[in-house]
PDB file of N, CA and C in Angstrom:
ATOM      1  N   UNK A   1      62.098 135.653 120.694  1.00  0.00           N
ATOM      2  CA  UNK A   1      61.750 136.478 121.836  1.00  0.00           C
ATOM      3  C   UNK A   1      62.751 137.627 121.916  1.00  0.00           C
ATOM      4  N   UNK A   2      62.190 138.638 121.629  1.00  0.00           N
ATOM      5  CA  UNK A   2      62.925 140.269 122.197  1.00  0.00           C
ATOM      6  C   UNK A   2      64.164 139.753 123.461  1.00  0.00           C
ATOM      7  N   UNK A   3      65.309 140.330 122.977  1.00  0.00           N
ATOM      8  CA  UNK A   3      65.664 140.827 124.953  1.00  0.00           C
ATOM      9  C   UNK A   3      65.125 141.773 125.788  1.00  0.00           C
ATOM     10  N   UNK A   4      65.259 141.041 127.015  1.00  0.00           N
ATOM     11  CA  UNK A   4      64.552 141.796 128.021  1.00  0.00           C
ATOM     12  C   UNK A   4      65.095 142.142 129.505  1.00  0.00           C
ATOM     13  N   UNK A   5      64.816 142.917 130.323  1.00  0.00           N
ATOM     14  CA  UNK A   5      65.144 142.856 131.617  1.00  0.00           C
ATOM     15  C   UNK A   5      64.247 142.005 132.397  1.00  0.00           C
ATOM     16  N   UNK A   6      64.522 141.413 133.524  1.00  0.00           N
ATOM     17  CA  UNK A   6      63.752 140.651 134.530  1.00  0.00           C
ATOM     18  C   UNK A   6      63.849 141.054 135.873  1.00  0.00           C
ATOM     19  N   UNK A   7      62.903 141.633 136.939  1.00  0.00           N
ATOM     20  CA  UNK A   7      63.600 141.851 138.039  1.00  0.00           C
ATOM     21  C   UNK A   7      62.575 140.735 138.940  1.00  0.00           C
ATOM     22  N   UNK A   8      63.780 140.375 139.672  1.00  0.00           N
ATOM     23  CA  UNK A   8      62.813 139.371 140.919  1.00  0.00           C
ATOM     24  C   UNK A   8      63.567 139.271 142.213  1.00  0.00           C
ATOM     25  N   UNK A   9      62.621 139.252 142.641  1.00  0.00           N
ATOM     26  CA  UNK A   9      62.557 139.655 144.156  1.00  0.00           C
ATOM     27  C   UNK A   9      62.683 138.176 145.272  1.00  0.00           C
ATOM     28  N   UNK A  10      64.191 138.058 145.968  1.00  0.00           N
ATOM     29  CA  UNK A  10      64.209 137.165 146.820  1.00  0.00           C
ATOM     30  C   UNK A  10      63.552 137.060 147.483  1.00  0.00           C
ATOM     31  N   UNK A  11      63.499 135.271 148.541  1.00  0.00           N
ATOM     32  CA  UNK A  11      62.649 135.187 149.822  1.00  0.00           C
ATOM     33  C   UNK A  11      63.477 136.376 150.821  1.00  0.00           C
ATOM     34  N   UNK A  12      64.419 136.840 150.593  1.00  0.00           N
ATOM     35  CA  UNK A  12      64.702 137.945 152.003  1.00  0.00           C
ATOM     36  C   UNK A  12      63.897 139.284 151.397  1.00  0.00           C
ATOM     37  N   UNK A  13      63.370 139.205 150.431  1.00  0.00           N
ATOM     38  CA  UNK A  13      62.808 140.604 149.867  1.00  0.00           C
ATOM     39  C   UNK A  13      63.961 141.713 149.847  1.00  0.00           C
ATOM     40  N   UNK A  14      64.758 141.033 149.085  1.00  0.00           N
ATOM     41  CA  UNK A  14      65.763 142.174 148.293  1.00  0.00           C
ATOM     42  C   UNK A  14      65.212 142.258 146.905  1.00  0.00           C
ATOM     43  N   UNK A  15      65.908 142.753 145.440  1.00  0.00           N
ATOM     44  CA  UNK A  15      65.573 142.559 143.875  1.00  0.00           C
ATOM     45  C   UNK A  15      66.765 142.312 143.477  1.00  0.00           C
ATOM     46  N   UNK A  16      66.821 141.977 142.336  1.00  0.00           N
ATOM     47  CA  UNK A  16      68.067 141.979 141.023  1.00  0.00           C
ATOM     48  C   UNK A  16      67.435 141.852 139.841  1.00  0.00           C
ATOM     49  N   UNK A  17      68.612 141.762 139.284  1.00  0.00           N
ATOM     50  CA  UNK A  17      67.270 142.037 137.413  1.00  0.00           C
ATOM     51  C   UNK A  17      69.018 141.080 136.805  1.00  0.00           C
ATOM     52  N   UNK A  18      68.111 140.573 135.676  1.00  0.00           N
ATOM     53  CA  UNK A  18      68.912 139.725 134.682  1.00  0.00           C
ATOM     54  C   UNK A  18      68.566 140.352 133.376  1.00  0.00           C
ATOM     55  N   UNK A  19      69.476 140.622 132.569  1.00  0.00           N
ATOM     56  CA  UNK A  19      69.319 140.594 131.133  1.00  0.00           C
ATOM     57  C   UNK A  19      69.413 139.192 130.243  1.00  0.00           C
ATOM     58  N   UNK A  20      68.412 139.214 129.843  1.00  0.00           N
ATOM     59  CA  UNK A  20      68.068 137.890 129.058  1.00  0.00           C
ATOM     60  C   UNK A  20      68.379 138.244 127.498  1.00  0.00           C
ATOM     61  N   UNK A  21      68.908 137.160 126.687  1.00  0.00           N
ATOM     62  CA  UNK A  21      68.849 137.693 125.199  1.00  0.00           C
ATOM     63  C   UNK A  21      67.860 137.236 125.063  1.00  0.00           C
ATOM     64  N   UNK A  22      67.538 137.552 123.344  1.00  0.00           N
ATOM     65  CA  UNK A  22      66.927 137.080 122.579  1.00  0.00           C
ATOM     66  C   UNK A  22      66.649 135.260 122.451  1.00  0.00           C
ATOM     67  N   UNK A  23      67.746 134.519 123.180  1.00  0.00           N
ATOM     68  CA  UNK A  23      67.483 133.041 123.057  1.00  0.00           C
ATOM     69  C   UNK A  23      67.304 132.613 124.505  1.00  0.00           C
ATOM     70  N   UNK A  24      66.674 133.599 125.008  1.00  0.00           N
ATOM     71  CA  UNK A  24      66.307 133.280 126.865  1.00  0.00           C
ATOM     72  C   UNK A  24      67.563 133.202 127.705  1.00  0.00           C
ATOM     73  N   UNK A  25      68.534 133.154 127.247  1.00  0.00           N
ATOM     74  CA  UNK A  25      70.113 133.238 127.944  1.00  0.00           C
ATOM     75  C   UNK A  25      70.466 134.604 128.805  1.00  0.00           C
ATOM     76  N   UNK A  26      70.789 134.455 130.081  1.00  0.00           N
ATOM     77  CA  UNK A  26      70.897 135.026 131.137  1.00  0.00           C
ATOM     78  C   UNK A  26      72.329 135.718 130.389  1.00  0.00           C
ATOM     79  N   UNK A  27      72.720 136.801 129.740  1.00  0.00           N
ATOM     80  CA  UNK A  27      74.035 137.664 129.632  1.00  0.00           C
ATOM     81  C   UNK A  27      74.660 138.871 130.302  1.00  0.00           C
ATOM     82  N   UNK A  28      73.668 138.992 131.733  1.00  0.00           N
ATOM     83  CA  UNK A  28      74.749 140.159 132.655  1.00  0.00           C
ATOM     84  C   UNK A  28      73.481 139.784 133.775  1.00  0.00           C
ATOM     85  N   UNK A  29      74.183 139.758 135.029  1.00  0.00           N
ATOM     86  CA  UNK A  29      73.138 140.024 136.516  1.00  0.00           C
ATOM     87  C   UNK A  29      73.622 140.620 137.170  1.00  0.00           C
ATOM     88  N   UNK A  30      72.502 140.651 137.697  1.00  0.00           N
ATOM     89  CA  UNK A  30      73.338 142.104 138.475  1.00  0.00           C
ATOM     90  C   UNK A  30      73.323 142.064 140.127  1.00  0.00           C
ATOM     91  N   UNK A  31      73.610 142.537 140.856  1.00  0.00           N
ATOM     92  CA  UNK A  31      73.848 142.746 142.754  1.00  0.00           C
ATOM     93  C   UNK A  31      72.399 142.580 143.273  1.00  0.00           C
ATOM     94  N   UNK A  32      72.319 142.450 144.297  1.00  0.00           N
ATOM     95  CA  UNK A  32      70.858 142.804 145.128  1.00  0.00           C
ATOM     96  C   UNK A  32      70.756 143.799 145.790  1.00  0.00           C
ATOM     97  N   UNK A  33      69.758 144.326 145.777  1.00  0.00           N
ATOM     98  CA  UNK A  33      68.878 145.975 145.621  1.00  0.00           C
ATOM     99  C   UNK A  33      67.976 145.559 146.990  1.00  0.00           C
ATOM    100  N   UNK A  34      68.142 146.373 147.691  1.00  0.00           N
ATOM    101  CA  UNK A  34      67.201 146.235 148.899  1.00  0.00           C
ATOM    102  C   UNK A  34      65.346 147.026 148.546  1.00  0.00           C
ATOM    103  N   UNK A  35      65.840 147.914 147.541  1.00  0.00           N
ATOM    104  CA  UNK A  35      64.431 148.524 146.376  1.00  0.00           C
ATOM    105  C   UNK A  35      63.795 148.142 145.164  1.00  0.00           C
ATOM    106  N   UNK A  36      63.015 147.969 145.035  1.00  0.00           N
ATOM    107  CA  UNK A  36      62.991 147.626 143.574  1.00  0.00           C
ATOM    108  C   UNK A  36      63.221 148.843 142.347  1.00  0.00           C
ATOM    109  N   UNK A  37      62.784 150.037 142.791  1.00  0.00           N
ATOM    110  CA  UNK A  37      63.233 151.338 142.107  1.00  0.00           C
ATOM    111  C   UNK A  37      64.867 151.488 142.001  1.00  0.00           C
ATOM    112  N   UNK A  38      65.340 151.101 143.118  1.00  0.00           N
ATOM    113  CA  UNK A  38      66.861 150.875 142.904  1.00  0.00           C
ATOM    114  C   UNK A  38      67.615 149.773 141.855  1.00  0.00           C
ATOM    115  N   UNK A  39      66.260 148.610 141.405  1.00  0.00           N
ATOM    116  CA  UNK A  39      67.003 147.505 140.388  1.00  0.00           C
ATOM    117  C   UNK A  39      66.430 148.265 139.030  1.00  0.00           C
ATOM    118  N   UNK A  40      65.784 149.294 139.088  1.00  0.00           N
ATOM    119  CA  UNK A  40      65.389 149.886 137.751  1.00  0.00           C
ATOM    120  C   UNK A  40      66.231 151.006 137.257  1.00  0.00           C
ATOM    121  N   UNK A  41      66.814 151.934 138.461  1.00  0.00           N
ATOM    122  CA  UNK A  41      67.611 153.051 138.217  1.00  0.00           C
ATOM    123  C   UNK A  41      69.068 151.621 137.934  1.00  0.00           C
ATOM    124  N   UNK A  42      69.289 150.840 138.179  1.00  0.00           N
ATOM    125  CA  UNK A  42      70.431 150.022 137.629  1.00  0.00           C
ATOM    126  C   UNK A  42      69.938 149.310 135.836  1.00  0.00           C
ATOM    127  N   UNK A  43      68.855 149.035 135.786  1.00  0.00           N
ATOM    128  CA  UNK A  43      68.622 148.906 134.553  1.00  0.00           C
ATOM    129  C   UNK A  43      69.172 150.042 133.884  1.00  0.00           C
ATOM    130  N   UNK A  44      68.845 151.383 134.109  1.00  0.00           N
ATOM    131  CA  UNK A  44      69.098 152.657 132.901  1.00  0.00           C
ATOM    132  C   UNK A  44      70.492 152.521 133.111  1.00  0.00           C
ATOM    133  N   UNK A  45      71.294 152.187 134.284  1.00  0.00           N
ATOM    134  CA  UNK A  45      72.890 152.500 134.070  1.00  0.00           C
ATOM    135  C   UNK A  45      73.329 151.487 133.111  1.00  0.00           C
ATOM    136  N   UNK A  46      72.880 150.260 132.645  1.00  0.00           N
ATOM    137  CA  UNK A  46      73.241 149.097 132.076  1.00  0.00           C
ATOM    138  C   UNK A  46      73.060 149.651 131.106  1.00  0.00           C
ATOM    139  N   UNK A  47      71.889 150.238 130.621  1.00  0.00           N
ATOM    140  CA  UNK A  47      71.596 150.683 129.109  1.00  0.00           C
ATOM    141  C   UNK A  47      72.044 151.939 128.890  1.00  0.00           C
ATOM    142  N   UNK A  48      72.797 153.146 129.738  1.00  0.00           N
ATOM    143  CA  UNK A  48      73.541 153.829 129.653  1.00  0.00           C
ATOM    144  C   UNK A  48      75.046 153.214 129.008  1.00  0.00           C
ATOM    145  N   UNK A  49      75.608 152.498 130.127  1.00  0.00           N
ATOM    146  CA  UNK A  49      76.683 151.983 130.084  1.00  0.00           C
ATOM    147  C   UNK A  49      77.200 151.065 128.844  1.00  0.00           C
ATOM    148  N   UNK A  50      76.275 150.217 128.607  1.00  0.00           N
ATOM    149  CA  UNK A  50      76.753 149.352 127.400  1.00  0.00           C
ATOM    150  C   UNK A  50      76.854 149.328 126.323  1.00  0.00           C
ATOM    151  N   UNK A  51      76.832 151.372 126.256  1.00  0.00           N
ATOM    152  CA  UNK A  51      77.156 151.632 124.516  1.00  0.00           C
ATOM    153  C   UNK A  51      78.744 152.543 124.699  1.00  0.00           C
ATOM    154  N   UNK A  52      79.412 152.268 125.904  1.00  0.00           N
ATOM    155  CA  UNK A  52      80.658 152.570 125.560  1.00  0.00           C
ATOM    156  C   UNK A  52      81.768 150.839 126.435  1.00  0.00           C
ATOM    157  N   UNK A  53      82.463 150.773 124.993  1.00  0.00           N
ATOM    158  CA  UNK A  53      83.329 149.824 125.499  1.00  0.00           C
ATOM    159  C   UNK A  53      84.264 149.641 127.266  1.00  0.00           C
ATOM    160  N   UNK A  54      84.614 151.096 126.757  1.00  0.00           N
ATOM    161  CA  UNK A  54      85.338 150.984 127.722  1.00  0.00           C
ATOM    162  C   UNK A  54      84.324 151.153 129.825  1.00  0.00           C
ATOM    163  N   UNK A  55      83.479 150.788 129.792  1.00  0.00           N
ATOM    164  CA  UNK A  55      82.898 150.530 130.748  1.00  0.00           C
ATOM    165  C   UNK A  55      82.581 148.997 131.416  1.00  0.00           C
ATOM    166  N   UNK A  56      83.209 148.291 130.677  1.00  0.00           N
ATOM    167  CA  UNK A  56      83.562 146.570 130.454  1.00  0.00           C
ATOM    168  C   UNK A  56      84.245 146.184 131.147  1.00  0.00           C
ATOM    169  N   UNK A  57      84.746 145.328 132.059  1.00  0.00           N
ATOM    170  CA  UNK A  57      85.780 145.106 132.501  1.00  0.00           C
ATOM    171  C   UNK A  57      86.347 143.537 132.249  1.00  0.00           C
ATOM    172  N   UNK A  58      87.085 142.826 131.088  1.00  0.00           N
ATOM    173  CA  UNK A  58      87.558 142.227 130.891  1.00  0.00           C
ATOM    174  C   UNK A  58      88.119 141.057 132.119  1.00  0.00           C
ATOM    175  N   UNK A  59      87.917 139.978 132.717  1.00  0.00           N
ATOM    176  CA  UNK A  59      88.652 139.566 133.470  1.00  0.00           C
ATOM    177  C   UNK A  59      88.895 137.894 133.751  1.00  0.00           C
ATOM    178  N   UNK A  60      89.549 137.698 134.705  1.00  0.00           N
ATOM    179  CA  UNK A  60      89.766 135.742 134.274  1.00  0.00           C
ATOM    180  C   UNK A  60      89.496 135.697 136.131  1.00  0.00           C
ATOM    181  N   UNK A  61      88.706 134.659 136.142  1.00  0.00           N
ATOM    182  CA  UNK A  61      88.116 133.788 137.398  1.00  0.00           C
ATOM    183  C   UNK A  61      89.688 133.318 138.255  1.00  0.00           C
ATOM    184  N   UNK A  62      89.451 133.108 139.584  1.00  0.00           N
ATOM    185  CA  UNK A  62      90.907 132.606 140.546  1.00  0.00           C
ATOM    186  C   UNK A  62      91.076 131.192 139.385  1.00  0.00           C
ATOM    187  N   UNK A  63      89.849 130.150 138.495  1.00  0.00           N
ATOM    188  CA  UNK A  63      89.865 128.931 138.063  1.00  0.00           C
ATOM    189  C   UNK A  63      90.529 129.102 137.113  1.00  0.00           C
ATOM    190  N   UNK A  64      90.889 130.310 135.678  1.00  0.00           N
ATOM    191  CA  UNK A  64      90.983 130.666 134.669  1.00  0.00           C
ATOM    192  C   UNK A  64      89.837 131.058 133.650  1.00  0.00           C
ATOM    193  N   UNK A  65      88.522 131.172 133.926  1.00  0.00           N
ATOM    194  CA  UNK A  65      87.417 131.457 133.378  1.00  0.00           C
ATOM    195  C   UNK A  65      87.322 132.176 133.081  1.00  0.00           C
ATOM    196  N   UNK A  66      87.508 133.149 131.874  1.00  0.00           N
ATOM    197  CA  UNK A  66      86.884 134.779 131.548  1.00  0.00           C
ATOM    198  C   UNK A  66      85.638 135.035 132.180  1.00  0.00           C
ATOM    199  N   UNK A  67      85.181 136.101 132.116  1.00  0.00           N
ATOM    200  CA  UNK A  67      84.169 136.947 132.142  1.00  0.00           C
ATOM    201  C   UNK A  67      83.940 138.574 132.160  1.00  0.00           C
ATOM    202  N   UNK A  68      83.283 139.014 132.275  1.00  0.00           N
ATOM    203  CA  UNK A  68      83.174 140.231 132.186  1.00  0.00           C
ATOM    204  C   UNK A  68      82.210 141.062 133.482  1.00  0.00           C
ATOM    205  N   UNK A  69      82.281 142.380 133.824  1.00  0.00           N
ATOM    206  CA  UNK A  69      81.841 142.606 134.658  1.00  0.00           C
ATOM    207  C   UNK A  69      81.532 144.118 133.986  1.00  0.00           C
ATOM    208  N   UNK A  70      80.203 144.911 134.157  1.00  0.00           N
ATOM    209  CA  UNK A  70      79.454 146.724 133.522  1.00  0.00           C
ATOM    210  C   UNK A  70      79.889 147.402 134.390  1.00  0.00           C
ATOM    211  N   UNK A  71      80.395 148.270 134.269  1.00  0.00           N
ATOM    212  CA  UNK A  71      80.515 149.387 135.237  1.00  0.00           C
ATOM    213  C   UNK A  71      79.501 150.712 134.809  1.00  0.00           C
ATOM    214  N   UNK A  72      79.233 151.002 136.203  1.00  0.00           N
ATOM    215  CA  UNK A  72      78.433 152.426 135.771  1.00  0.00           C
ATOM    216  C   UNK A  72      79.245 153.978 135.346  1.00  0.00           C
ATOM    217  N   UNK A  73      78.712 155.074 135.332  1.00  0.00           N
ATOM    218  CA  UNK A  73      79.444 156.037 135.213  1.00  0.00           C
ATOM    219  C   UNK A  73      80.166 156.584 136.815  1.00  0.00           C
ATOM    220  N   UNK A  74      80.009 155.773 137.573  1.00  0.00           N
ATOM    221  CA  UNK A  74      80.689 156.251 138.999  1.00  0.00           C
ATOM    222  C   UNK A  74      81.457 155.145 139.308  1.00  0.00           C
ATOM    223  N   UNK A  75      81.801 154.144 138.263  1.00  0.00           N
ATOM    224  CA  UNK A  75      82.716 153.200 138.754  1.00  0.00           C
ATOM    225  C   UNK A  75      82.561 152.005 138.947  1.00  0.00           C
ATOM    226  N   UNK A  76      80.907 152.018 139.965  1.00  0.00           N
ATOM    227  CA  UNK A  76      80.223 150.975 140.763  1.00  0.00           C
ATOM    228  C   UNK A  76      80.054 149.411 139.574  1.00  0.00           C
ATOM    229  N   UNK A  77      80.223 148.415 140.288  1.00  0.00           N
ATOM    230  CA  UNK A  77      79.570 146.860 138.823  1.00  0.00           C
ATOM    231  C   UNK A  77      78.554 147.336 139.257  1.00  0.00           C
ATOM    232  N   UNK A  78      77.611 146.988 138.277  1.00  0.00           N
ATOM    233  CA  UNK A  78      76.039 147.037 138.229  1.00  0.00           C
ATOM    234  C   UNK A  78      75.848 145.776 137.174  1.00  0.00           C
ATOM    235  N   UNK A  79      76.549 144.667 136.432  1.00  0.00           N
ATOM    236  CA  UNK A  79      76.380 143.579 136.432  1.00  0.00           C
ATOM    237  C   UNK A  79      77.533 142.927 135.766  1.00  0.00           C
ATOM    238  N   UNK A  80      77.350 141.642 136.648  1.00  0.00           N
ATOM    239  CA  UNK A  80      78.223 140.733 136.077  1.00  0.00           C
ATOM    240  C   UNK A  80      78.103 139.176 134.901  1.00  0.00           C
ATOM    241  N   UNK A  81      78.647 139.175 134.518  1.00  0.00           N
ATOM    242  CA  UNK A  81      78.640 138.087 133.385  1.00  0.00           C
ATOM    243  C   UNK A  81      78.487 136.531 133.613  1.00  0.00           C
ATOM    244  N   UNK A  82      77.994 135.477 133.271  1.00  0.00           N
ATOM    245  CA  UNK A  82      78.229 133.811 133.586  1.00  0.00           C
ATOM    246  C   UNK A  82      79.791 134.348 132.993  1.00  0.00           C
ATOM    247  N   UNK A  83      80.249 132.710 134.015  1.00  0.00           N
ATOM    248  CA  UNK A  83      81.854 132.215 133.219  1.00  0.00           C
ATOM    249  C   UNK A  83      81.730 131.638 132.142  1.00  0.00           C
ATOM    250  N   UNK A  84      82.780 131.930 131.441  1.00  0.00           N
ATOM    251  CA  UNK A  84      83.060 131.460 129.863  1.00  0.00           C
ATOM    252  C   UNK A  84      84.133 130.473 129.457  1.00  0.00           C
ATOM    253  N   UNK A  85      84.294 129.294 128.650  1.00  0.00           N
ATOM    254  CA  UNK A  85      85.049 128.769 128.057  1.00  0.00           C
ATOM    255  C   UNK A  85      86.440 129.164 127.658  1.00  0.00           C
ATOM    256  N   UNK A  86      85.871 130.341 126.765  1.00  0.00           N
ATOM    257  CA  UNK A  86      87.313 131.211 126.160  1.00  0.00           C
ATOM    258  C   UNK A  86      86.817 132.589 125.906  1.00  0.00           C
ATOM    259  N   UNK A  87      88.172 133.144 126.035  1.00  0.00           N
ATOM    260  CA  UNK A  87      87.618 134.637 126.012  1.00  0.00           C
ATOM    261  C   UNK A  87      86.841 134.825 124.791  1.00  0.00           C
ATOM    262  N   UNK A  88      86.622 134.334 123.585  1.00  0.00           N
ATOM    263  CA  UNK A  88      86.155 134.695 122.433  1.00  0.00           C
ATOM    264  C   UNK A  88      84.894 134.930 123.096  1.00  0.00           C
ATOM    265  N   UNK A  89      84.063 133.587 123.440  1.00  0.00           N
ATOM    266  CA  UNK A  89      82.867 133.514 123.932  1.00  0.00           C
ATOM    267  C   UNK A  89      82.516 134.933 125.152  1.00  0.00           C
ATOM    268  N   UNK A  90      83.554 134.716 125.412  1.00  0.00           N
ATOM    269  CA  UNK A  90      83.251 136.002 127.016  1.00  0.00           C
ATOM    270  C   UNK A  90      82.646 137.440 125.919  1.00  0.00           C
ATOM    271  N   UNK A  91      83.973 137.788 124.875  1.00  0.00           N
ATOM    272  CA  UNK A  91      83.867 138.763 124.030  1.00  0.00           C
ATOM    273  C   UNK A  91      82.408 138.862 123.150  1.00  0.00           C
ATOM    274  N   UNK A  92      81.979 137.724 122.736  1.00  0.00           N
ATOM    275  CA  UNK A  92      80.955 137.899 121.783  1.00  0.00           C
ATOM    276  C   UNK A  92      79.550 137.988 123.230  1.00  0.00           C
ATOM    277  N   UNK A  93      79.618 138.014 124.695  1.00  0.00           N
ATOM    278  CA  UNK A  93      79.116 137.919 125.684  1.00  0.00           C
ATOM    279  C   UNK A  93      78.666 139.813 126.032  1.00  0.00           C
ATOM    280  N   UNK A  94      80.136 140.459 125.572  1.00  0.00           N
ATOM    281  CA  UNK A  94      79.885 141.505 125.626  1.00  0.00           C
ATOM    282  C   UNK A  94      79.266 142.163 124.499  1.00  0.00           C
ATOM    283  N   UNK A  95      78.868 141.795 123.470  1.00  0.00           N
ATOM    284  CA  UNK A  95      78.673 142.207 122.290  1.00  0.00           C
ATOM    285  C   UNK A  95      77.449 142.159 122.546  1.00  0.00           C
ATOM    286  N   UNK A  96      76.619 141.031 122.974  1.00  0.00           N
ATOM    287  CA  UNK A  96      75.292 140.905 123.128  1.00  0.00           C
ATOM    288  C   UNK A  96      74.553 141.850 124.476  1.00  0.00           C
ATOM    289  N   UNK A  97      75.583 141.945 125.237  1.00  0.00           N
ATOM    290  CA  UNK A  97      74.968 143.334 126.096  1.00  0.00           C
ATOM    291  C   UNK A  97      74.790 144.895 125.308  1.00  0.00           C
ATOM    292  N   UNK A  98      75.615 144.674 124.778  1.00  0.00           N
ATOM    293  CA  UNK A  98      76.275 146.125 123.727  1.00  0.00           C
ATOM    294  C   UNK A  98      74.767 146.363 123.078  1.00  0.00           C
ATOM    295  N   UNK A  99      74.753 145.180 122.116  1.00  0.00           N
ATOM    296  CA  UNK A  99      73.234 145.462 121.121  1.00  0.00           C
ATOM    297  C   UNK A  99      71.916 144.987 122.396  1.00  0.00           C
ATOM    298  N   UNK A 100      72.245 144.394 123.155  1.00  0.00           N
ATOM    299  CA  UNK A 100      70.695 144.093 123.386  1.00  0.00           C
ATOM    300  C   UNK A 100      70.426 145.131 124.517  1.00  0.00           C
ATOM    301  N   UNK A 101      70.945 145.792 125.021  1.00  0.00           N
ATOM    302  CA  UNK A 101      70.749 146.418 126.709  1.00  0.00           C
ATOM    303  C   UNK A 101      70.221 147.345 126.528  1.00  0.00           C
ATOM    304  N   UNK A 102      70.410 148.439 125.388  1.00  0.00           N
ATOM    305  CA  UNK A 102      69.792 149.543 125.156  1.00  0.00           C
ATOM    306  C   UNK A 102      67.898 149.452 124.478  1.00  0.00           C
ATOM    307  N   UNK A 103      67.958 148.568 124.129  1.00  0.00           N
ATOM    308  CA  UNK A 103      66.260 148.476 123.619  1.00  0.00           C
ATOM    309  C   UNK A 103      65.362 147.175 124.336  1.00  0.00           C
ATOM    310  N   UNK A 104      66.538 146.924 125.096  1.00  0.00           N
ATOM    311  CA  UNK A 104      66.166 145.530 126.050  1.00  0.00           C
ATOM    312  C   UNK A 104      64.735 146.506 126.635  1.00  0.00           C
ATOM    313  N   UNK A 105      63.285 145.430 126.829  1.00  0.00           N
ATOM    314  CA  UNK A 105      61.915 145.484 127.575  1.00  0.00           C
ATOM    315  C   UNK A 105      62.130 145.447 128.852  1.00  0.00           C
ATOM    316  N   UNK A 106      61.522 145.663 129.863  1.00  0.00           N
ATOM    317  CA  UNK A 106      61.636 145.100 131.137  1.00  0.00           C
ATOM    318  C   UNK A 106      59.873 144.638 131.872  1.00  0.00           C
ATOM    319  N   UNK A 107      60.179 143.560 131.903  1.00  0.00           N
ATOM    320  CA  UNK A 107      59.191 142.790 132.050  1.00  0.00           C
ATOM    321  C   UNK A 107      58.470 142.882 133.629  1.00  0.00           C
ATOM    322  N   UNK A 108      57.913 142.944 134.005  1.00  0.00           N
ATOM    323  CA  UNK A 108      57.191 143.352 135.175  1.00  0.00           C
ATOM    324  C   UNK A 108      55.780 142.538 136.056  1.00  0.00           C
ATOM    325  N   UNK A 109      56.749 140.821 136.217  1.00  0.00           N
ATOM    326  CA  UNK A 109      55.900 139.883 136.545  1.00  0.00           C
ATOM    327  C   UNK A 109      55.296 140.373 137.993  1.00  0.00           C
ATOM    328  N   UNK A 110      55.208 141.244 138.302  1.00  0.00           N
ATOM    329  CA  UNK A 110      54.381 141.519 139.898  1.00  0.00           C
ATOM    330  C   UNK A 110      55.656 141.643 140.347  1.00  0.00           C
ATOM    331  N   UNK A 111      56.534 141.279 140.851  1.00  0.00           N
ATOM    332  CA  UNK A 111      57.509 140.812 141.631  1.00  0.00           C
ATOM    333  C   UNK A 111      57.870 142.060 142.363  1.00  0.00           C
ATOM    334  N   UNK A 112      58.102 143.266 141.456  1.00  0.00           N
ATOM    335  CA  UNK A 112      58.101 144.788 141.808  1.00  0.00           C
ATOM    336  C   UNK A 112      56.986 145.771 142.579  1.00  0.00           C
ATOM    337  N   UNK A 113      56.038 144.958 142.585  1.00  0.00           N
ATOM    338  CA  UNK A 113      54.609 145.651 143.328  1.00  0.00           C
ATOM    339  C   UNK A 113      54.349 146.161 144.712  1.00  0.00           C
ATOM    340  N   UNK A 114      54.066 146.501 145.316  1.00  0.00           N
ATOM    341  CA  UNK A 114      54.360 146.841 146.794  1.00  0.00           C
ATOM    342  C   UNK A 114      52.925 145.683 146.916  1.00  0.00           C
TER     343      UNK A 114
END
């Protein structure tokens, strides 16, 4: 299965979108969007963003957990990472945003529909 974007829409009727890889694995989510046009203009910053490293933010949980967190070009997270084992895993976490975010689909189960 392709990677893809997902956006879905809470019972409070906010959105967020998940990047899924290629093995159905959830690798960046992102905030809640009171729009759904607003979880799509955050899709393009993800696939903007995740072809320069330094928009990454490297970091360890209050527990010791790596993870990682996207920044956009104004600073803002626009998604964050599951916790990781060891940073290797966190690292090869960012790698898979890197290649998959830019040609990542976005899938459009209704959820976005007025």
């Amino acid at each position: 299965m392709p990677a893809k974007f997902i956006i879905s829409k809470s019972a409070g009727g906010e959105y967020s979108f998940a990047l899924k890889a290629e093995n159905g694995e959830t690798i960046l989510a992102s905030q809640m969007y009171t729009r759904a046009s607003s979880a799509r203009e955050g899709i393009d910053a993800v696939r903007s963003s995740a072809l320069r490293d330094e928009m990454f933010e490297r970091l360890t949980s209050v527990r010791g957990e790596p993870y990682f967190t996207l920044k956009s070009s104004n600073g803002q997270v626009i998604g964050t990472s599951e916790m990781y084992a060891t940073t290797r895993s966190r690292d090869s976490g960012i790698e898979s945003v890197r290649r998959n975010a830019p040609s990542a689909s976005l899938e459009d189960d209704g959820a976005t529909r007025p």
